[in-house]
Protein backbone atom coordinates (compact mmCIF):
# COMPACT_ATOMS: atom_id res chain seq x y z
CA UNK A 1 -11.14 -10.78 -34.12
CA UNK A 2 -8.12 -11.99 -36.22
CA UNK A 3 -6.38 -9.64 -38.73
CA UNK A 4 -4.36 -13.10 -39.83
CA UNK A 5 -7.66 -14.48 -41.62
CA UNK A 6 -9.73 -13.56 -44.15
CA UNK A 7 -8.52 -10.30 -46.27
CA UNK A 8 -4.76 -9.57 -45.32
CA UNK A 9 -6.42 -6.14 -43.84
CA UNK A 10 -9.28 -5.80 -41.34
CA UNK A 11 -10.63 -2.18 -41.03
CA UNK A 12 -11.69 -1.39 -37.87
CA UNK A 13 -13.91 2.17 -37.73
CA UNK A 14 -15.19 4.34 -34.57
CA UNK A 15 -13.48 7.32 -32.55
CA UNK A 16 -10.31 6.76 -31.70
CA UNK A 17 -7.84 8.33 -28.98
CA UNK A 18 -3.98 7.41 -28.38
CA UNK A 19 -1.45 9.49 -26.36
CA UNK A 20 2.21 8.34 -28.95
CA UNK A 21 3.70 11.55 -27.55
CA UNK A 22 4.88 12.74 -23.62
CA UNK A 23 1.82 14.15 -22.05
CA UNK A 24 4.06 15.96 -19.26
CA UNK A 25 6.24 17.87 -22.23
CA UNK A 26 3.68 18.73 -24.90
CA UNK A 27 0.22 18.78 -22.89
CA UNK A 28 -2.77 18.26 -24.76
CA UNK A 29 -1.10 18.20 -28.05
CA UNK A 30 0.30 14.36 -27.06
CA UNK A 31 -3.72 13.43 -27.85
CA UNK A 32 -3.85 12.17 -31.31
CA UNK A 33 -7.94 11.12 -31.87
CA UNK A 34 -10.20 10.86 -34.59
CA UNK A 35 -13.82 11.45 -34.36
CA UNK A 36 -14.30 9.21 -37.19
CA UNK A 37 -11.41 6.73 -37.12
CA UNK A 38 -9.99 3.91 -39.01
CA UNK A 39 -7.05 1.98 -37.50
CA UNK A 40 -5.90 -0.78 -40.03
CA UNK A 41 -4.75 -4.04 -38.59
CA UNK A 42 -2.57 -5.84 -41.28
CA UNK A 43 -2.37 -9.75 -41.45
CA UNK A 44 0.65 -10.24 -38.96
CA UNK A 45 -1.60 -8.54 -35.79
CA UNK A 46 0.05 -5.10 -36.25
CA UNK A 47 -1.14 -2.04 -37.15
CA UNK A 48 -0.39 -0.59 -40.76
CA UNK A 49 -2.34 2.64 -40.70
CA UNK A 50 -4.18 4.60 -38.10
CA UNK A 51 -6.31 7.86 -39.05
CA UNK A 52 -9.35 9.56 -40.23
CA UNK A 53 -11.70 7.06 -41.77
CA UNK A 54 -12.07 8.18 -45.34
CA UNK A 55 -8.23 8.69 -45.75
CA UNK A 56 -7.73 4.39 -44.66
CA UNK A 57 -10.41 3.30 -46.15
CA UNK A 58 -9.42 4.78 -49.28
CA UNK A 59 -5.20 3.34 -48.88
CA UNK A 60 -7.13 -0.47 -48.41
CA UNK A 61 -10.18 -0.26 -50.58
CA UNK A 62 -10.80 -4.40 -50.08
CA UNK A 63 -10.53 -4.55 -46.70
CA UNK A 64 -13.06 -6.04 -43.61
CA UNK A 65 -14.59 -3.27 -41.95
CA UNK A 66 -15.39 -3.71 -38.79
CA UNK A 67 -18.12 -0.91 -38.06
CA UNK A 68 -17.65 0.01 -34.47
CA UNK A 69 -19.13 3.84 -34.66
CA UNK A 70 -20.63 4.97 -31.56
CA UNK A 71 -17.65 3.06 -29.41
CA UNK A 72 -14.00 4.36 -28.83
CA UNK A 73 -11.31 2.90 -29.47
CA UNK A 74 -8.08 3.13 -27.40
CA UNK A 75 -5.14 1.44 -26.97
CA UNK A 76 -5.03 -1.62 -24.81
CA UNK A 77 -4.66 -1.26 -21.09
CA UNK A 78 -1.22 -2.20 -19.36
CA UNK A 79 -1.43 -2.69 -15.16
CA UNK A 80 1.95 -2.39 -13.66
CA UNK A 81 1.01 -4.48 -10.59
CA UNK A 82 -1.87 -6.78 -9.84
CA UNK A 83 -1.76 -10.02 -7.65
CA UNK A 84 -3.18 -13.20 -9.40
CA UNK A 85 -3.59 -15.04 -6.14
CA UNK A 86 -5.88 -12.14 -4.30
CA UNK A 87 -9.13 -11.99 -6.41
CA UNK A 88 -10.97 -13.85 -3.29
CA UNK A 89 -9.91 -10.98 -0.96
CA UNK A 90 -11.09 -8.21 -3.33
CA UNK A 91 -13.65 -5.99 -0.96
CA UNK A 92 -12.19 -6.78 2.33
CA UNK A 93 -12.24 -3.37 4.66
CA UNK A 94 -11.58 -1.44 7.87
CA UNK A 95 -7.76 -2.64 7.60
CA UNK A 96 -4.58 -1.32 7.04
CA UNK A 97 -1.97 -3.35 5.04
CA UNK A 98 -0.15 -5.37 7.52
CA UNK A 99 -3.35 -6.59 9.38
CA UNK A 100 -5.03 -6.34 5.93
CA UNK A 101 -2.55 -9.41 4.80
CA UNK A 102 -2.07 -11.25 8.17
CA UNK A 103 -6.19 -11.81 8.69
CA UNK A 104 -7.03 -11.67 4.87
CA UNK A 105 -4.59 -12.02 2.44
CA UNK A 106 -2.73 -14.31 3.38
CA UNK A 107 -4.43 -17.23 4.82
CA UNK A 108 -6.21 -17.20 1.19
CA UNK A 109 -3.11 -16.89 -0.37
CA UNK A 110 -1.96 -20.15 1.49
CA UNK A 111 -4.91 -22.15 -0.51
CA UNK A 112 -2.74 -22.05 -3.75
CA UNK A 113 -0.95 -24.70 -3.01
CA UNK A 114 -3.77 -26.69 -4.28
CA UNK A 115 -2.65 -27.08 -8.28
CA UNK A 116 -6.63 -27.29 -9.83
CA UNK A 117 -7.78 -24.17 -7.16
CA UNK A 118 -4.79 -22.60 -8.35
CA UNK A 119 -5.57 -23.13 -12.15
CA UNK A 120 -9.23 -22.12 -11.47
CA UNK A 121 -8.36 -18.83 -9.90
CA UNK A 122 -5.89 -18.44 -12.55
CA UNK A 123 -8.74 -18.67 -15.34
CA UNK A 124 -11.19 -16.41 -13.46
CA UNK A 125 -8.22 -13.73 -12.71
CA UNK A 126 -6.95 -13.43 -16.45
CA UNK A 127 -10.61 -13.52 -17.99
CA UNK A 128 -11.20 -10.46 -15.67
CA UNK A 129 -7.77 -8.36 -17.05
CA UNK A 130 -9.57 -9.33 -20.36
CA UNK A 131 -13.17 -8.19 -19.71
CA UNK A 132 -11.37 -4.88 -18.40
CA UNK A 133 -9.52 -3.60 -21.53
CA UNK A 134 -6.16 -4.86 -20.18
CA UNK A 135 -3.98 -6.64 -22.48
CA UNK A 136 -1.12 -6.44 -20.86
CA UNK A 137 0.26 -6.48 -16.69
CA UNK A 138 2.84 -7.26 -15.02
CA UNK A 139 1.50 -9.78 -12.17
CA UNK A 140 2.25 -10.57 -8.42
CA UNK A 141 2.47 -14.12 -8.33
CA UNK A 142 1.45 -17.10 -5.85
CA UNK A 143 4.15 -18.06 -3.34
CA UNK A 144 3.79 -22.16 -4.49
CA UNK A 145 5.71 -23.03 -7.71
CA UNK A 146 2.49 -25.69 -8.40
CA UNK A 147 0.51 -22.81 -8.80
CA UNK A 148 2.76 -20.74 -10.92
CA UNK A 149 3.13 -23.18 -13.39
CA UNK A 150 -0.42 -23.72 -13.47
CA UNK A 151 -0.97 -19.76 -13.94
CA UNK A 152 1.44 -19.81 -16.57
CA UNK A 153 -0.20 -22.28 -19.11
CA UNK A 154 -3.56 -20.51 -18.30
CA UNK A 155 -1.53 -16.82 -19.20
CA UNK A 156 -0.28 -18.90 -22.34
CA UNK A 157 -3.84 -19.76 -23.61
CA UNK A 158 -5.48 -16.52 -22.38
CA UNK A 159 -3.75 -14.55 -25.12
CA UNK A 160 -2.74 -11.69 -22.55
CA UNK A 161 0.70 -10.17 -22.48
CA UNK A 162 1.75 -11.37 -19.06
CA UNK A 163 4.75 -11.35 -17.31
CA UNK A 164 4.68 -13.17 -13.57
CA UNK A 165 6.36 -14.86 -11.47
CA UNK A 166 7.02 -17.02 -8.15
CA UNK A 167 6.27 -15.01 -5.39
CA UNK A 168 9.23 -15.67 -2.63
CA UNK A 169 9.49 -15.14 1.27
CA UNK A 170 11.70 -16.72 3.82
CA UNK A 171 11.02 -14.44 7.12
CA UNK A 172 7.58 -12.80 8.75
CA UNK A 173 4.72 -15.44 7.11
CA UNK A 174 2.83 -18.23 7.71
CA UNK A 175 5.42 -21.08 7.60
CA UNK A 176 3.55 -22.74 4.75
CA UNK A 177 3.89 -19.00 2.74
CA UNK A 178 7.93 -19.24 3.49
CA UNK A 179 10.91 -21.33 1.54
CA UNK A 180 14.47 -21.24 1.97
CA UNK A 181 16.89 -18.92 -0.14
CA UNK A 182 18.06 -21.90 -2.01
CA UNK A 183 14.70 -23.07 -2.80
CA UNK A 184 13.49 -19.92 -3.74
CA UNK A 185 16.11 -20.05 -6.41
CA UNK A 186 16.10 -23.59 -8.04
CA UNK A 187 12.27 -22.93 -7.65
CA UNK A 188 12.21 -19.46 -9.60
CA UNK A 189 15.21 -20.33 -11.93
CA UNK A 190 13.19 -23.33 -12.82
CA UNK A 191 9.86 -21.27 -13.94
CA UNK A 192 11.70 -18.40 -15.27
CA UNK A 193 13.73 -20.98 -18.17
CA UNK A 194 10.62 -22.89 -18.77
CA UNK A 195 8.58 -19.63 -19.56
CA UNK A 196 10.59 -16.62 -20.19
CA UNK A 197 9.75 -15.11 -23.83
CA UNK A 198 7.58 -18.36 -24.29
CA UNK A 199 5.01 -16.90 -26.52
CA UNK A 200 3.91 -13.71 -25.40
CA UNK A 201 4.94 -14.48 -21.83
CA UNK A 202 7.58 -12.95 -19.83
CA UNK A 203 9.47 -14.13 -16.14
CA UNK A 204 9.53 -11.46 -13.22
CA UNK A 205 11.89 -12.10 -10.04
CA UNK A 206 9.29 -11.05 -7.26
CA UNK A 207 10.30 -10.83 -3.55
CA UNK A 208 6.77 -10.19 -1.59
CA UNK A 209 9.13 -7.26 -0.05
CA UNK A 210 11.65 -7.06 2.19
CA UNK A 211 9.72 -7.04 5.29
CA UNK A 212 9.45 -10.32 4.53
CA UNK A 213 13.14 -11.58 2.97
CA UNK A 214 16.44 -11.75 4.57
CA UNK A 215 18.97 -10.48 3.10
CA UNK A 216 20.07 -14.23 1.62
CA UNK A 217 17.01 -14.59 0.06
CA UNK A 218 16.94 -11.11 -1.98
CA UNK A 219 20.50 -12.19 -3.08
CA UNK A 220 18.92 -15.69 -4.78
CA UNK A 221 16.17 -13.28 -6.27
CA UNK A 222 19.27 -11.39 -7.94
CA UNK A 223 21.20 -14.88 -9.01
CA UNK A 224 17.91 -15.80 -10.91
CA UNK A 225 17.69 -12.43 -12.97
CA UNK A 226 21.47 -12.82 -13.50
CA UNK A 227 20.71 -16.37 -14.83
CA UNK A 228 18.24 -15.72 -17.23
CA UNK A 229 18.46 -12.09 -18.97
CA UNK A 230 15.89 -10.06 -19.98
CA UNK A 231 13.76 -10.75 -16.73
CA UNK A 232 11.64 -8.43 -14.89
CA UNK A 233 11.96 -7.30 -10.77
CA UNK A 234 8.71 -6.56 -8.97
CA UNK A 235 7.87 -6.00 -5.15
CA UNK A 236 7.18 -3.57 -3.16
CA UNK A 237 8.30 0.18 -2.05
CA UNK A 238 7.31 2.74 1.14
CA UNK A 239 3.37 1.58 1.34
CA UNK A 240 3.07 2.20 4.91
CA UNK A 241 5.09 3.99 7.28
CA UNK A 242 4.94 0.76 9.60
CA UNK A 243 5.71 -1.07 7.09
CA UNK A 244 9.02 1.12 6.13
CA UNK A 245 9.52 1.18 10.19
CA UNK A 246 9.69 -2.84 10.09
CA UNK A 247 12.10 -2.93 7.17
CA UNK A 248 14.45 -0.41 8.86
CA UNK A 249 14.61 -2.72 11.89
CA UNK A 250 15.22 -6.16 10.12
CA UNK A 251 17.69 -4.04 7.93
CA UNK A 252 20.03 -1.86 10.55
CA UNK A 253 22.60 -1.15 8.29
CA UNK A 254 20.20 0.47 4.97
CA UNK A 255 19.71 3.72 5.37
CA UNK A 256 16.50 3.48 4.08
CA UNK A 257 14.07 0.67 2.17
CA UNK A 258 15.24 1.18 -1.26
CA UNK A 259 18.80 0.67 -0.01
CA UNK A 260 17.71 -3.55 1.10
CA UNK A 261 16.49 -3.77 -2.79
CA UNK A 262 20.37 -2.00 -3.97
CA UNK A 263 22.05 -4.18 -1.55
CA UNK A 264 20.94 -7.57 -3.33
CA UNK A 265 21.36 -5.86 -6.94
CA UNK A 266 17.20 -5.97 -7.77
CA UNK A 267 17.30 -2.08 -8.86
CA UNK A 268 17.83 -1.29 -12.58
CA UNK A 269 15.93 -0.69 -15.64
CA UNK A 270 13.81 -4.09 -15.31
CA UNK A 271 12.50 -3.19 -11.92
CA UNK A 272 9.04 -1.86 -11.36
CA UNK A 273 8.30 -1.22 -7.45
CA UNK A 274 4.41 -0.88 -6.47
CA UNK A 275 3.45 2.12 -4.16
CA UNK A 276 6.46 4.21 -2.84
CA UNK A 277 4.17 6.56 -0.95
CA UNK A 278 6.33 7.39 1.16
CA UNK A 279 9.86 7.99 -0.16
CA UNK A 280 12.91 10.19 0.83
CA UNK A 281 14.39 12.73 -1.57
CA UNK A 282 17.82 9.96 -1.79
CA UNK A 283 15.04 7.02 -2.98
CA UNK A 284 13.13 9.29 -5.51
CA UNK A 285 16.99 10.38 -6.90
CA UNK A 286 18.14 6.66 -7.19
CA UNK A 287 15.04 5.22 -8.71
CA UNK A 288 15.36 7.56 -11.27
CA UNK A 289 18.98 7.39 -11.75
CA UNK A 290 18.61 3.31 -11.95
CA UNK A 291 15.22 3.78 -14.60
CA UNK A 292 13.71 2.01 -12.17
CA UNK A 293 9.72 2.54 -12.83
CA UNK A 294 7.31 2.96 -9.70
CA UNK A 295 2.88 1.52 -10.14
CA UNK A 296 0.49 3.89 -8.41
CA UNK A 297 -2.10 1.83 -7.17
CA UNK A 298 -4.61 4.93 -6.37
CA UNK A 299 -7.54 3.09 -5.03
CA UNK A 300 -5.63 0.29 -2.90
CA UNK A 301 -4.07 3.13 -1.66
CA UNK A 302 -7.24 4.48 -0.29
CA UNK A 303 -8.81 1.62 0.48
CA UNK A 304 -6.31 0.79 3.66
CA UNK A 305 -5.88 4.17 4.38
CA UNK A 306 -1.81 4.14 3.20
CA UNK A 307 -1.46 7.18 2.13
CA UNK A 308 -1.96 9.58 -1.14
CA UNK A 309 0.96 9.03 -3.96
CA UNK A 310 3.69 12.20 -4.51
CA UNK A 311 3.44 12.33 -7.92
CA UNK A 312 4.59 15.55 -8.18
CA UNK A 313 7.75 14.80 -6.46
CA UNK A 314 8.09 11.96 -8.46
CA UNK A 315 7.98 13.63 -11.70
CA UNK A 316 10.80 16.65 -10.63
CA UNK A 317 13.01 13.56 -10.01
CA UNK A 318 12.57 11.81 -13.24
CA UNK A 319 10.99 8.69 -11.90
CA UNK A 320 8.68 6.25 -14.39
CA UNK A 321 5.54 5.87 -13.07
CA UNK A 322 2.80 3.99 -14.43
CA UNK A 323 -0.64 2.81 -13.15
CA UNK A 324 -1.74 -0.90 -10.97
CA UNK A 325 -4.95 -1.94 -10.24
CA UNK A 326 -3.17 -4.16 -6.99
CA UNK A 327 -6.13 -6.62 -7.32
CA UNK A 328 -7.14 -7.52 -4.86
CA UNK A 329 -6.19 -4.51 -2.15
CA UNK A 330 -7.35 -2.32 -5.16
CA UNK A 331 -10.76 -1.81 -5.77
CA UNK A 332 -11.78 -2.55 -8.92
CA UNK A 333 -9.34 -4.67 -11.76
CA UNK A 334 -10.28 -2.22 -14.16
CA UNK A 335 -7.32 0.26 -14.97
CA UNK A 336 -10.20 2.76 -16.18
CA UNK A 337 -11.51 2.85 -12.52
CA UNK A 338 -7.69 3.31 -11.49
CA UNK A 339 -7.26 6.33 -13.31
CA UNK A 340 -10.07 8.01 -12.29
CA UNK A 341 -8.73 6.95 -8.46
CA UNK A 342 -5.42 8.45 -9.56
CA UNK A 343 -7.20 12.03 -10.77
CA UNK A 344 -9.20 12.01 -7.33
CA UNK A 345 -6.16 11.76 -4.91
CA UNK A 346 -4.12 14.16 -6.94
CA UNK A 347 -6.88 16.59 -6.49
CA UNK A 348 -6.89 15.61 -2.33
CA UNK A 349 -3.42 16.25 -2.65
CA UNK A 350 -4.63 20.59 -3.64
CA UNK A 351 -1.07 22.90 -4.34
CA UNK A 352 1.29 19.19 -3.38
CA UNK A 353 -0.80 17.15 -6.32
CA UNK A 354 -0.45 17.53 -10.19
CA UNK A 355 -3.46 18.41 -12.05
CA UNK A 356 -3.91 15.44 -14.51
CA UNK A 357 -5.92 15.97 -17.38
CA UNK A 358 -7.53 12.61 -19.33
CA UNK A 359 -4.46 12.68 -21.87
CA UNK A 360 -2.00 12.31 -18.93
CA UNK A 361 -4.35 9.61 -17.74
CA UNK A 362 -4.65 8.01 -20.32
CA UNK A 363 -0.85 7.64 -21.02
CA UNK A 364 -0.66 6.75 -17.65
CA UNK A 365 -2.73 3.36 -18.52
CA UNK A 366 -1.16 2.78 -21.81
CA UNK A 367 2.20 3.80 -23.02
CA UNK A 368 3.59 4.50 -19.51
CA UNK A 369 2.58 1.23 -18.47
CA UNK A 370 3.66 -0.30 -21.24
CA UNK A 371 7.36 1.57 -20.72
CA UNK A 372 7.96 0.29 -17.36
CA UNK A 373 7.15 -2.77 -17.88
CA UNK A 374 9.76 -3.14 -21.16
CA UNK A 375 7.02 -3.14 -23.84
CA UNK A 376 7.29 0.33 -24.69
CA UNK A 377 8.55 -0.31 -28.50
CA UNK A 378 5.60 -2.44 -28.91
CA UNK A 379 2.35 -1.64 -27.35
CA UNK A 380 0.94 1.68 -25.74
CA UNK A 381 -0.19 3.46 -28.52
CA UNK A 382 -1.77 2.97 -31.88
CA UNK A 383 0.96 4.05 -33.79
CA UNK A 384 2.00 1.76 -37.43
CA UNK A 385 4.10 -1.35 -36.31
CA UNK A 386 2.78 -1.81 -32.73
CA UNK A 387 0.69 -4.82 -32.39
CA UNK A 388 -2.91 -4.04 -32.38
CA UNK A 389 -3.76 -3.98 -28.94
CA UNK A 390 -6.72 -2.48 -28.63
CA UNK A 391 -10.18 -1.98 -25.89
CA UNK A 392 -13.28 -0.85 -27.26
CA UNK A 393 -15.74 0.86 -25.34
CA UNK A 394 -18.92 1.35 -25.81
CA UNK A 395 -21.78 2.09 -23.26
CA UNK A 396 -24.38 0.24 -22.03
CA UNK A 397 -28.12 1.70 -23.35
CA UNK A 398 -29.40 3.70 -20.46
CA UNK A 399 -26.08 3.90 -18.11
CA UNK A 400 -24.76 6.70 -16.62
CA UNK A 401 -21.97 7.20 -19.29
CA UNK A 402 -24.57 6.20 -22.04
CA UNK A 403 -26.19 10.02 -20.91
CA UNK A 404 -23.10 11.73 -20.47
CA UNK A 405 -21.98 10.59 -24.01
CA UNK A 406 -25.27 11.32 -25.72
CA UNK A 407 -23.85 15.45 -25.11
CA UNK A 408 -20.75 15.12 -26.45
CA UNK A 409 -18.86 16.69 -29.25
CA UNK A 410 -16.09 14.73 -30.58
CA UNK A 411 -13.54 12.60 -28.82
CA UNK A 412 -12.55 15.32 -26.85
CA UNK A 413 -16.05 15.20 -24.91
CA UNK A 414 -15.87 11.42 -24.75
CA UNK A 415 -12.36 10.72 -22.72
CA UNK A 416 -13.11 12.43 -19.73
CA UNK A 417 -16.21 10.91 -18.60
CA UNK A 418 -14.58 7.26 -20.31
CA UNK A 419 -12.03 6.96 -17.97
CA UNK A 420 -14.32 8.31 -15.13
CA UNK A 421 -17.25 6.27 -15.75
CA UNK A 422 -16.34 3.75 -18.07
CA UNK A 423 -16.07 0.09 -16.40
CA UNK A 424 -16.34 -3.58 -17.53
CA UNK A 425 -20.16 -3.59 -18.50
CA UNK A 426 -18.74 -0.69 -21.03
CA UNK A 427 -15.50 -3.27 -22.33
CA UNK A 428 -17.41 -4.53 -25.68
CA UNK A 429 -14.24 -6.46 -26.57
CA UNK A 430 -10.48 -6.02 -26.22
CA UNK A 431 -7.66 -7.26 -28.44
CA UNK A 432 -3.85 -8.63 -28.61
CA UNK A 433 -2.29 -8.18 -31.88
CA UNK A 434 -5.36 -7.88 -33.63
CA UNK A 435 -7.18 -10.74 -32.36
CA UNK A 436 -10.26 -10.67 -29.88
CA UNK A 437 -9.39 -11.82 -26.27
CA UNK A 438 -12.65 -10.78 -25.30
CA UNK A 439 -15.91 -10.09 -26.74
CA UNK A 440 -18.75 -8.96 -24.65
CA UNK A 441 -21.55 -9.46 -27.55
CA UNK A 442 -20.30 -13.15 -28.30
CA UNK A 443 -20.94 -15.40 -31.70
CA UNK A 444 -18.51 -14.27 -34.14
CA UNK A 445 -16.44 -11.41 -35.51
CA UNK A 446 -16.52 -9.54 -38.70
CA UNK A 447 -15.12 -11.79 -40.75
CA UNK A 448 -17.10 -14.59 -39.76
CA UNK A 449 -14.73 -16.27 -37.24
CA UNK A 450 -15.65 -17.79 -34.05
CA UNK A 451 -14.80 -16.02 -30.98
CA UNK A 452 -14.14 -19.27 -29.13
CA UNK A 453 -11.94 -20.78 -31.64
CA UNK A 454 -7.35 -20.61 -31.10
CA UNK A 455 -6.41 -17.90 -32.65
CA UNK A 456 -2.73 -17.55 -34.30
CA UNK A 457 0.24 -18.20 -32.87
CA UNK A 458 1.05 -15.56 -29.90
CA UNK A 459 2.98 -12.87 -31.50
């Protein structure tokens, strides 16, 4: 649904929640929501007003409405780690990680080498992040440069926010999985000039982890973020104690798994680090004195038995953490599912867990996600000048959620059981910068334009 057509303004109405404020320092007064809403999406994708309905309507009196009452509105979704390559996997149980990607993962990883499977897996992968609220993620690439490139020109037409990259190994794989350091970086150097900043695209340096890297290799991964600035670092922290056991013996000199990333330079501001579930006191410090930002991936988590996350611990240290789906360890690609996951293990966790209430969730899978991945001045929240990024929910007629909705009162009574119940079959569309990405009722928006049809250049 474009804001760039038509009337310079399109109106869009229905009850509307955003979380522009820190959850953790001002509790429930972070929740800004509007029973009956308006947000105003001006011609260039942003948003120019946000409010109670009568009080918009009234500052754009010509405008496109767009009567969406009965749905919420909310801010689009942002995953902090999710593996394009791994939707074929999705499902697979009774294994913890390192069996989990020896008999799973990665023998259907290794079938990405094939450019038009890769490109159809890429299409399939980013229409799901669509049909799921998420407009923007940081993603865990394929290890074959064929298949990157072909990921990249699907990310380019999907509309998404996406920032990706090749995925890199040298020791512990399948052969056809592993490259040398020098290859790794002509390879990644190569991708990350052709696409960086391309459009709404972004590069991110991503060693698999170090389990699987030499010490050579996660110095290349540094070279190519030194080459090109402004590029992300993604991989992986503490999921499994064998895992941290393995890195401590390929490493002997780190005194701990953090310390392998430090070494080769990959921990600063740009570097987002799935899992840590099992950190030291010295990692949770230097992540947090680096602004390094950690993913909870709640229901991967639980699904091969890895552990629960500390976010409490995290939090007294100052750490950034945001919310991943890990597609396809995780369970579901929907980032609504993952916060409900996140709620559940945090209440395992009893006195050790933090309570989280749906505004901290909610931030969690919006403006904390989009401030580790380096989009926090842009998307996250609803507030005038952020590009409209937006998910619309709306239940199905006679679902679960459909009932649970029917007795509420306000927004308030809606959020909870949205972000509990809520999954793709309740995604009625989602936007980037106030054009549709996704429209689960088809034909044509409010103003008469074709779903199917290019939209405007990606802001």
């Amino acid at each position: 649904m474009s804001a760039a057509r038509g009337s310079a303004v399109l109106l869009l109405r229905g009850a509307l929640a955003h979380v522009p404020r820190d959850p953790w320092a001002e509790g429930a007064a972070a929740l800004e929501a509007w029973d009956d809403g308006c947000l105003a999406i001006g011609a260039d994708g942003r948003v120019a007003a946000v409010g109670d309905w009568a009080d918009v309507r009234a500052r754009f009196p010509g405008a496109v409405v767009d009567d969406r009452r009965g749905a919420l509105v909310l801010p689009g979704l942002v995953d902090a780690h999710v593996h394009y390559p791994q939707v074929g996997v999705m499902g697979s149980m009774g294994l913890g990680l390192l069996a989990w990607l020896a008999e799973r993962t990665l023998p259907h990883e290794a079938r990405f080498v094939d450019a038009p499977f890769a490109r159809a897996e890429a299409r399939t992968f980013l229409r799901l992040l669509a049909r799921n609220g998420t407009t923007s993620a940081l993603v865990f690439g394929a290890h074959f440069a064929v298949a990157m490139e072909a990921f990249f020109h699907e990310a380019e037409a999907s509309g998404l926010r996406i920032a990706a990259g090749l995925c890199v190994a040298d020791h512990g794989l399948r052969p056809e999985l592993r490259v040398t350091p020098e290859l790794a970086y002509e390879s990644s150097r190569f991708l990350a000039r052709r696409w960086h900043g391309r459009g709404r695209l972004r590069y991110a340096v991503t060693p698999r982890f170090s389990l699987s890297s030499t010490p050579e290799l996660l110095a290349a991964c540094a070279a190519v973020a030194a080459d090109v600035p402004g590029v992300l670092i993604t991989s992986h922290l503490n999921e499994t104690p064998d895992e941290i056991a393995g890195v401590l013996a390929a490493f002997p000199g780190a005194a701990d798994y953090l310390a392998t990333y430090e070494a080769a330079g990959l921990v600063g501001r740009g570097s987002v680090f799935a899992h840590d579930l099992h950190p030291s006191e010295g990692e949770l410090e230097r992540l947090a004195a680096a602004g390094a930002a950690v993913a909870h991936c709640p229901s991967s988590n639980q699904a091969l038995g890895s552990g629960l996350f500390p976010l409490r611990g995290h939090r007294e240290h100052g750490v950034r953490v945001a919310l991943g789906t890990d597609l396809g360890a995780g369970t579901d690609p929907s980032l609504l599912h993952e916060a409900s996951a996140a709620y559940l293990g945090q209440q395992l966790l009893g006195d050790a867990g933090v309570v989280l209430s749906p505004v901290h969730l909610l931030h969690l899978a919006t403006a904390a996600g989009a401030s580790a991945i380096g989009l926090g001045e842009e998307v996250g929240d609803l507030r005038p000048g952020r590009w409209a990024d937006v998910v619309v929910l709306r239940p199905p007629p006679g679902s679960t959620l459909a009932a649970v909705w029917a007795h509420a009162d306000g927004v308030a009574d809606l959020l909870g059981p949205a972000l509990m119940l809520a999954r793709e079959e309740a995604v009625e569309s989602t936007w980037v910068a106030g054009k549709s990405v996704w429209d689960a009722r088809g034909g044509r928006d409010a103003r008469g334009v074709d779903e199917a049809a290019p939209g405007p250049a990606p802001a």
